[in-house]
Structures are given as C-alpha cells and as structure tokens.
N, C-alpha and C. Protein backbone atom coordinates (compact mmCIF):
# COMPACT_ATOMS: atom_id res chain seq x y z
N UNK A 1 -34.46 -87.54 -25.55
CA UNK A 1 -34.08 -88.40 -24.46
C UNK A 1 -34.19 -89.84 -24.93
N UNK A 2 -33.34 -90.36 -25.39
CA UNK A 2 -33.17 -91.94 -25.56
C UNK A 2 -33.64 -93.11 -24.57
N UNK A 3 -34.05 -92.75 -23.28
CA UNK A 3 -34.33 -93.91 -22.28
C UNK A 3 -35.67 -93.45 -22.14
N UNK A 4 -36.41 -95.26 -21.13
CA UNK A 4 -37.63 -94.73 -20.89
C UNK A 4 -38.39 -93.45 -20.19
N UNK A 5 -39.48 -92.73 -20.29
CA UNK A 5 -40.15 -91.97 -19.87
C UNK A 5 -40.38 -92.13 -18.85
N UNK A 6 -40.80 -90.42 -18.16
CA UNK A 6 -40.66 -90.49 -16.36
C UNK A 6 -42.52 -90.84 -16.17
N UNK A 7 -42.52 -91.63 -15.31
CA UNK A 7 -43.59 -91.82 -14.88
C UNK A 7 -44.57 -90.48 -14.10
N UNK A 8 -45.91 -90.53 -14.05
CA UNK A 8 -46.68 -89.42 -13.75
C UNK A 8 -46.24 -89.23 -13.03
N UNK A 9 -46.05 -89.87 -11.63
CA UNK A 9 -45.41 -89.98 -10.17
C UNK A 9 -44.36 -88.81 -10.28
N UNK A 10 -42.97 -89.23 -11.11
CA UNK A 10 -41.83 -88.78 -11.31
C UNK A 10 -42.32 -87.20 -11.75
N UNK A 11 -43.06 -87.23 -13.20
CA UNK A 11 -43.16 -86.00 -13.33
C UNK A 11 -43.65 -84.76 -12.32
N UNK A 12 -44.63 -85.13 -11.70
CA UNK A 12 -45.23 -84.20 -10.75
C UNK A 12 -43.69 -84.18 -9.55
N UNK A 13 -43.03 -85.08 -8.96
CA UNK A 13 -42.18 -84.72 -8.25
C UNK A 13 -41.06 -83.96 -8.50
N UNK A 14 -40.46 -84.01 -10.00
CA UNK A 14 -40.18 -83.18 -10.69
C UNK A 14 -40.65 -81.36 -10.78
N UNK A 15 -41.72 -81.49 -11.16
CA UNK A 15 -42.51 -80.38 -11.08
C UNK A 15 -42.29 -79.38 -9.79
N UNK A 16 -43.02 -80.58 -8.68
CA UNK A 16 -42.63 -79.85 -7.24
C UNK A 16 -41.16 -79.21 -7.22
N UNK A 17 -40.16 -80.26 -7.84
CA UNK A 17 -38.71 -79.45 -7.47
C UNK A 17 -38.50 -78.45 -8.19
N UNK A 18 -38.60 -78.21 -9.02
CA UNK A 18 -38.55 -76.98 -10.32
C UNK A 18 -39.58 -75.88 -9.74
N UNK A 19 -40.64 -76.01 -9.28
CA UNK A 19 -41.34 -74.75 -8.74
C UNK A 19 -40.69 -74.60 -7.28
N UNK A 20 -40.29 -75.24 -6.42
CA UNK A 20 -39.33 -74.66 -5.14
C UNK A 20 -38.24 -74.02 -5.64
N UNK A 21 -37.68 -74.75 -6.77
CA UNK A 21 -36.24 -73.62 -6.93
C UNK A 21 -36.64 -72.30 -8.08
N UNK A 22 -37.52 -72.39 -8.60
CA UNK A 22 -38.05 -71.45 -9.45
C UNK A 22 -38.07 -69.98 -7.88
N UNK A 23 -38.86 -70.60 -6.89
CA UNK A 23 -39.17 -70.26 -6.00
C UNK A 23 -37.87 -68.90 -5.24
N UNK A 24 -37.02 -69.34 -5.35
CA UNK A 24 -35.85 -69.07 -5.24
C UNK A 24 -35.40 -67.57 -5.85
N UNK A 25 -35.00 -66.67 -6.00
CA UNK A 25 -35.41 -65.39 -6.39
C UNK A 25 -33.96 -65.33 -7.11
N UNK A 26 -32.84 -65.46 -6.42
CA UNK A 26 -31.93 -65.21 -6.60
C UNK A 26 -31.52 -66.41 -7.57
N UNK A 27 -31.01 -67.40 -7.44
CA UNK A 27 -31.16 -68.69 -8.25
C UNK A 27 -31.54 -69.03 -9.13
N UNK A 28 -33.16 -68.30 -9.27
CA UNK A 28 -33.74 -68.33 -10.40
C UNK A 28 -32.67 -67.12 -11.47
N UNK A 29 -32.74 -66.16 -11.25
CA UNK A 29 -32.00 -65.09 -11.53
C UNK A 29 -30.56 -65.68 -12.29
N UNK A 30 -29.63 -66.21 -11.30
CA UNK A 30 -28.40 -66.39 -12.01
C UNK A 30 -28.58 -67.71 -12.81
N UNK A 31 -29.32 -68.52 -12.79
CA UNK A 31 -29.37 -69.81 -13.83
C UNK A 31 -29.87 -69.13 -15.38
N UNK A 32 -31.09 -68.09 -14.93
CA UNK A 32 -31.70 -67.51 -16.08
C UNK A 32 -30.44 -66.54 -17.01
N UNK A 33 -29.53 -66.43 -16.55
CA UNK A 33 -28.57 -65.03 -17.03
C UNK A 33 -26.97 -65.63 -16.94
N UNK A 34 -27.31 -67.40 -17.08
CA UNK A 34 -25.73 -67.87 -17.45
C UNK A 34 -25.30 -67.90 -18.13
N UNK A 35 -23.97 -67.63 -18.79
CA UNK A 35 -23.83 -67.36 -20.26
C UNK A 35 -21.88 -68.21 -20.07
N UNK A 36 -21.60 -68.93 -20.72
CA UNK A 36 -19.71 -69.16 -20.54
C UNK A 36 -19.14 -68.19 -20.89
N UNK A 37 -18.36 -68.28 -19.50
CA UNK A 37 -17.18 -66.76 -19.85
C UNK A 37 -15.96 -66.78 -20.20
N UNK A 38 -15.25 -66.03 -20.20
CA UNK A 38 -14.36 -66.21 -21.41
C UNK A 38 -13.31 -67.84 -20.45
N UNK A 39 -12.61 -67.64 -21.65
CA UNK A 39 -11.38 -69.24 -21.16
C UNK A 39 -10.81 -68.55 -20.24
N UNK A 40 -10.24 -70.36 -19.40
CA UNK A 40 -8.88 -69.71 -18.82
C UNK A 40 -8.00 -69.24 -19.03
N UNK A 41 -6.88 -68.99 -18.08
CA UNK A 41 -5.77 -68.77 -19.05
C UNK A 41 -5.07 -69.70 -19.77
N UNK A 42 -5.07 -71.17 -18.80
CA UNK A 42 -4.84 -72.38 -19.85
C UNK A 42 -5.66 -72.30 -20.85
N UNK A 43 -6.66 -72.01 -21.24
CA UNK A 43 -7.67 -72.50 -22.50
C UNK A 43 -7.16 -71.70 -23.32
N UNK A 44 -7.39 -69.90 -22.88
CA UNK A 44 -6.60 -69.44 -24.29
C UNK A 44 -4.91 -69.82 -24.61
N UNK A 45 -4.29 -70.26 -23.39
CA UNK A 45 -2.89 -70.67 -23.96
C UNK A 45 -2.93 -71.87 -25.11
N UNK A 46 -3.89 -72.53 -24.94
CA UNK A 46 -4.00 -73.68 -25.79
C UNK A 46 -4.73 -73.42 -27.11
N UNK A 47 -5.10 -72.65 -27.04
CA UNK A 47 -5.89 -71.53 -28.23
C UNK A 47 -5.12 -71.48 -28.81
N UNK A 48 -4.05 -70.49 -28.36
CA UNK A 48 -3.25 -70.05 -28.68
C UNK A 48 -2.05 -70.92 -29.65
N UNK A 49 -1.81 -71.58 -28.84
CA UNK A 49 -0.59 -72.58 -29.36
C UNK A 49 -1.52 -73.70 -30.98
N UNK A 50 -2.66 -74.31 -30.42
CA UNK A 50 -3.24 -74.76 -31.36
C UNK A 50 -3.53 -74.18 -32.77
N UNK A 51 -3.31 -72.70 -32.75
CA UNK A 51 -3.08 -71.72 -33.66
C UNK A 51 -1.54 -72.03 -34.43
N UNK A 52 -0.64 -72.38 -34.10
CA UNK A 52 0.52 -72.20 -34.36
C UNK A 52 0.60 -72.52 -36.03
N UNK A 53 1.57 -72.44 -36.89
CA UNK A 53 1.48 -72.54 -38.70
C UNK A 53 1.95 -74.13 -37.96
N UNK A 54 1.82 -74.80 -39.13
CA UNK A 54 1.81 -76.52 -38.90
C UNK A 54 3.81 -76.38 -39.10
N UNK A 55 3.89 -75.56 -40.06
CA UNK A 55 5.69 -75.73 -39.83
C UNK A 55 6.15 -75.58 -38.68
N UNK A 56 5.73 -74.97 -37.91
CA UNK A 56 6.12 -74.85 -36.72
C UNK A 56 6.81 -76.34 -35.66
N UNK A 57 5.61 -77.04 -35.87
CA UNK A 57 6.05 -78.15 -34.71
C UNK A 57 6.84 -79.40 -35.78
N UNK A 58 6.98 -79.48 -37.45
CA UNK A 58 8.23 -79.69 -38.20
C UNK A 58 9.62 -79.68 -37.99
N UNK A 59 9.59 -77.90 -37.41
CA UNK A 59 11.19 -77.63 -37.54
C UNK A 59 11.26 -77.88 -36.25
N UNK A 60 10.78 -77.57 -35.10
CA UNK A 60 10.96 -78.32 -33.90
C UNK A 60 11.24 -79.74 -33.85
N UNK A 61 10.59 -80.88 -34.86
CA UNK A 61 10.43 -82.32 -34.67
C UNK A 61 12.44 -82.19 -35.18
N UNK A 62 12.53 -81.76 -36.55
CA UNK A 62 13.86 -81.95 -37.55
C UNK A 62 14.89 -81.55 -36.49
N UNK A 63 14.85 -80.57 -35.71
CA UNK A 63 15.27 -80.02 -34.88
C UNK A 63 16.02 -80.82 -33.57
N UNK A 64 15.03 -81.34 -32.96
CA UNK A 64 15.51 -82.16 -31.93
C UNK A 64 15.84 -83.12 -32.59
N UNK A 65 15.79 -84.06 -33.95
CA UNK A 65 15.89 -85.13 -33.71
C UNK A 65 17.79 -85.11 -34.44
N UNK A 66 18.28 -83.91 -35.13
CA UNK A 66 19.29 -83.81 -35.36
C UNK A 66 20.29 -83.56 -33.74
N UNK A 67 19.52 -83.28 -32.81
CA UNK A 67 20.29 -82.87 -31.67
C UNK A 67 20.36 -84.07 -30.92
N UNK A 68 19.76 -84.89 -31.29
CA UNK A 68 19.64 -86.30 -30.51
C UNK A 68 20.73 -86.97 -30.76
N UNK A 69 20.96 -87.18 -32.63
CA UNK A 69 21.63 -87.66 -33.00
C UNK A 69 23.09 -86.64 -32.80
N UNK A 70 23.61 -85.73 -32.40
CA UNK A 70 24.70 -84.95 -32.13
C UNK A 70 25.00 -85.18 -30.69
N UNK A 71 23.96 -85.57 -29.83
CA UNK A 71 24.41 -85.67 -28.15
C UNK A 71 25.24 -86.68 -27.78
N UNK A 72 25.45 -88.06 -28.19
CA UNK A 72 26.34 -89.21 -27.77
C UNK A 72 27.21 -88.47 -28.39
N UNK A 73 27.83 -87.89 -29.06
CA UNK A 73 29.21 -87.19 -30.30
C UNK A 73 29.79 -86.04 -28.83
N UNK A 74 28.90 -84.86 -28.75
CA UNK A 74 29.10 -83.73 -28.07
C UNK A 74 29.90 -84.58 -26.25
N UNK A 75 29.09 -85.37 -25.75
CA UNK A 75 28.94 -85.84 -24.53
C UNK A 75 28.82 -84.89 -23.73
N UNK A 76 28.17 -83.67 -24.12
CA UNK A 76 28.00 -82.83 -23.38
C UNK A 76 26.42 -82.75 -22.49
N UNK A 77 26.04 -82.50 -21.45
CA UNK A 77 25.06 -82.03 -20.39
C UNK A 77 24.30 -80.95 -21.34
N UNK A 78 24.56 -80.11 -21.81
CA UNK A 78 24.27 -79.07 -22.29
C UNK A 78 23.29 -79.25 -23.96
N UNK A 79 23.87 -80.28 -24.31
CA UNK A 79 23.18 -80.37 -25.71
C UNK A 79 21.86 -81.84 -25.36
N UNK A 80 21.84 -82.12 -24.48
CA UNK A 80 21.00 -83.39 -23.66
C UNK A 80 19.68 -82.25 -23.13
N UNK A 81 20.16 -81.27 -22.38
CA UNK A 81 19.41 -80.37 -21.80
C UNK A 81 18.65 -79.29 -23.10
N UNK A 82 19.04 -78.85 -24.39
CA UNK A 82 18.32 -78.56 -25.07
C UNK A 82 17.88 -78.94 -26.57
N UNK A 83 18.10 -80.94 -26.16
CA UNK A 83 17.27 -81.62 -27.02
C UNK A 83 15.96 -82.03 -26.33
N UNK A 84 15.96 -81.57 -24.46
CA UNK A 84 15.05 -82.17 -24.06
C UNK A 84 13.96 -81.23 -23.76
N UNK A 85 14.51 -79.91 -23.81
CA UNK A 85 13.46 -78.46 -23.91
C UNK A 85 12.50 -78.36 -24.91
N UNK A 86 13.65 -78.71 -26.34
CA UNK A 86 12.77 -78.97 -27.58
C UNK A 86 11.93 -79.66 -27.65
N UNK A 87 12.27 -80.67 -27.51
CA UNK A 87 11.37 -81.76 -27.63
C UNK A 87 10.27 -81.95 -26.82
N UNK A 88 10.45 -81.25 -25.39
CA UNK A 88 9.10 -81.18 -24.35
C UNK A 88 8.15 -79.94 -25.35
N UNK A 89 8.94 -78.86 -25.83
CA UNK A 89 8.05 -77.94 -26.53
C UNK A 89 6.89 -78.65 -27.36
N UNK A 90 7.86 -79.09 -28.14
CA UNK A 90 7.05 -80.12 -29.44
C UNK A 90 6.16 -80.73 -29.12
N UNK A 91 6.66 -81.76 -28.06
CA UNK A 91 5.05 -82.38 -27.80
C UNK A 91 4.27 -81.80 -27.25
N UNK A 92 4.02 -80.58 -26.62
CA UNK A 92 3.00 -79.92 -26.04
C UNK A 92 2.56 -79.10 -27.11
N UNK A 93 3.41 -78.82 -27.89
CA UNK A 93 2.24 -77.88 -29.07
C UNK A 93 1.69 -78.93 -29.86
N UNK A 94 2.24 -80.29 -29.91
CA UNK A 94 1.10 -81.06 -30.91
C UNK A 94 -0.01 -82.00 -30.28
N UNK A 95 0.25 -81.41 -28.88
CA UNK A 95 -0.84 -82.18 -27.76
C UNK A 95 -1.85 -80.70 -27.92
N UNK A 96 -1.62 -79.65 -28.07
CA UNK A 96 -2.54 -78.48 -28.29
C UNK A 96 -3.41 -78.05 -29.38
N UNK A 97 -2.11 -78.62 -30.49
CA UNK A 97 -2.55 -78.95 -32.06
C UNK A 97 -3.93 -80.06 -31.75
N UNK A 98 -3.78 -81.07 -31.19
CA UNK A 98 -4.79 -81.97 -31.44
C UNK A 98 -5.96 -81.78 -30.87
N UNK A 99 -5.91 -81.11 -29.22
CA UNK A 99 -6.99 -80.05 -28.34
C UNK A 99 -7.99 -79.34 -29.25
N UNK A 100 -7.15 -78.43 -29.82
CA UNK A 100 -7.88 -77.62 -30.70
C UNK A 100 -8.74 -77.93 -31.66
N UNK A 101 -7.71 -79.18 -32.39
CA UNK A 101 -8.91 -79.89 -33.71
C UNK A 101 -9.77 -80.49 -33.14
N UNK A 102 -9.76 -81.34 -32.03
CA UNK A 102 -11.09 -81.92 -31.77
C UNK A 102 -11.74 -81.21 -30.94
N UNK A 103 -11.78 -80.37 -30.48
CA UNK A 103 -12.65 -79.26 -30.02
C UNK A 103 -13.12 -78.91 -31.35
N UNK A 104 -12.44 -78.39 -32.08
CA UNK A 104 -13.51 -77.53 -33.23
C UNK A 104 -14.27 -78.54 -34.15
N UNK A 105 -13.70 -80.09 -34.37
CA UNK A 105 -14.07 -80.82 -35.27
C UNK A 105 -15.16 -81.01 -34.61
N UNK A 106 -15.25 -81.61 -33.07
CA UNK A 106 -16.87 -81.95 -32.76
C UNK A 106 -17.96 -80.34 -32.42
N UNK A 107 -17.39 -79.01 -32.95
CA UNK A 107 -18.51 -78.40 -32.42
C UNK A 107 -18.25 -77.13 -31.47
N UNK A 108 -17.30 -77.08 -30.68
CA UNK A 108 -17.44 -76.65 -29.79
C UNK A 108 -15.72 -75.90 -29.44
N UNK A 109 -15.54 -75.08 -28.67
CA UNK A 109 -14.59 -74.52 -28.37
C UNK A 109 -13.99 -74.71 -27.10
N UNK A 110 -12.58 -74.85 -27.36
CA UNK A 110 -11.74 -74.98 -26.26
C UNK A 110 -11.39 -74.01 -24.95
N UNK A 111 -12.21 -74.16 -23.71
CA UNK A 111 -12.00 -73.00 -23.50
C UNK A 111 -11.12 -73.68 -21.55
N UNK A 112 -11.78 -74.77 -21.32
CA UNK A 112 -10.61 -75.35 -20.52
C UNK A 112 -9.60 -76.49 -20.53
C-alpha cells in the first residue's frame, strides 16, 4: 500500500466491518469460492480474432486500399459498399489485434 497507514481508530473500525460481514454465512461463502468465469462472448470473440495470422489483416489492408482506388473509376454503389465492409473488418481485427497484446503484454487475459 503506497499511502499513509490506517490509524488504530480506522483499524478497529475496519475490523468491526470485516467481522459483521464475516458474520454473514452466505457472503462469507460466495466471496470465499470466487473464482473468474469463463469470457464473454465478446471476450472470446476478441480472443478469437486477436488470434488471427498477422497476414490476415495485410491482405485485408492491400485489399481495400486497391478497391478504394477502383471506386471513383467503377462509380458504382456496389464497389463503395464492399470497400467499406472491408475496411470496417480490418479495423476491428487490428483493434482486437491490439486488445489481445496488451492484455497479454501487461499480464493478464482478455476476457471482457
């Protein structure tokens, strides 16, 4: 604990609260027997995707950005509509890509 220490006062009032909820039968029970359960389904989707091979969100990037450059040419609705699918893909798998690494880089797992 980095800040100052609880005063005697504090501790004993402390104390009192921890033996009322100790007190507690049931409470005591489920705090003693908490354990994290599995992810959501967002967490493992992001698991999931953060998994992906790194080529993956590449040929997606090469991908849209050749369709970008083909949409003023096409003037079509249709090639606008799946440079913009792609490209929403892409950035959500490298917003998942990055979830994942800093979840695991500091420690800990992604689970919402």
């Amino acid at each position: 604990m980095d800040g100052p220490t609880l005063s005697e006062r504090e501790l004993r009032i402390l104390a009192e609260i921890e033996e009322e909820l100790r007190a507690d039968g049931k409470l005591d029970r489920e705090l003693s027997t908490m354990h994290p359960g599995l992810p959501s389904r967002a967490g493992r989707a992001v698991q999931a995707a953060g998994r992906v091979s790194p080529a993956v969100p590449i040929v997606l990037v090469m991908l849209s950005l050749s369709l970008a450059l083909a949409a003023p040419h096409d003037h079509t609705v249709s090639a606008l509509v799946v440079f913009s699918v792609i490209w929403a893909s892409t950035v959500l798998l490298l917003g998942a890509r990055l979830a994942v690494h800093r979840a695991t880089r500091a420690g800990g797992d992604y689970s919402d």
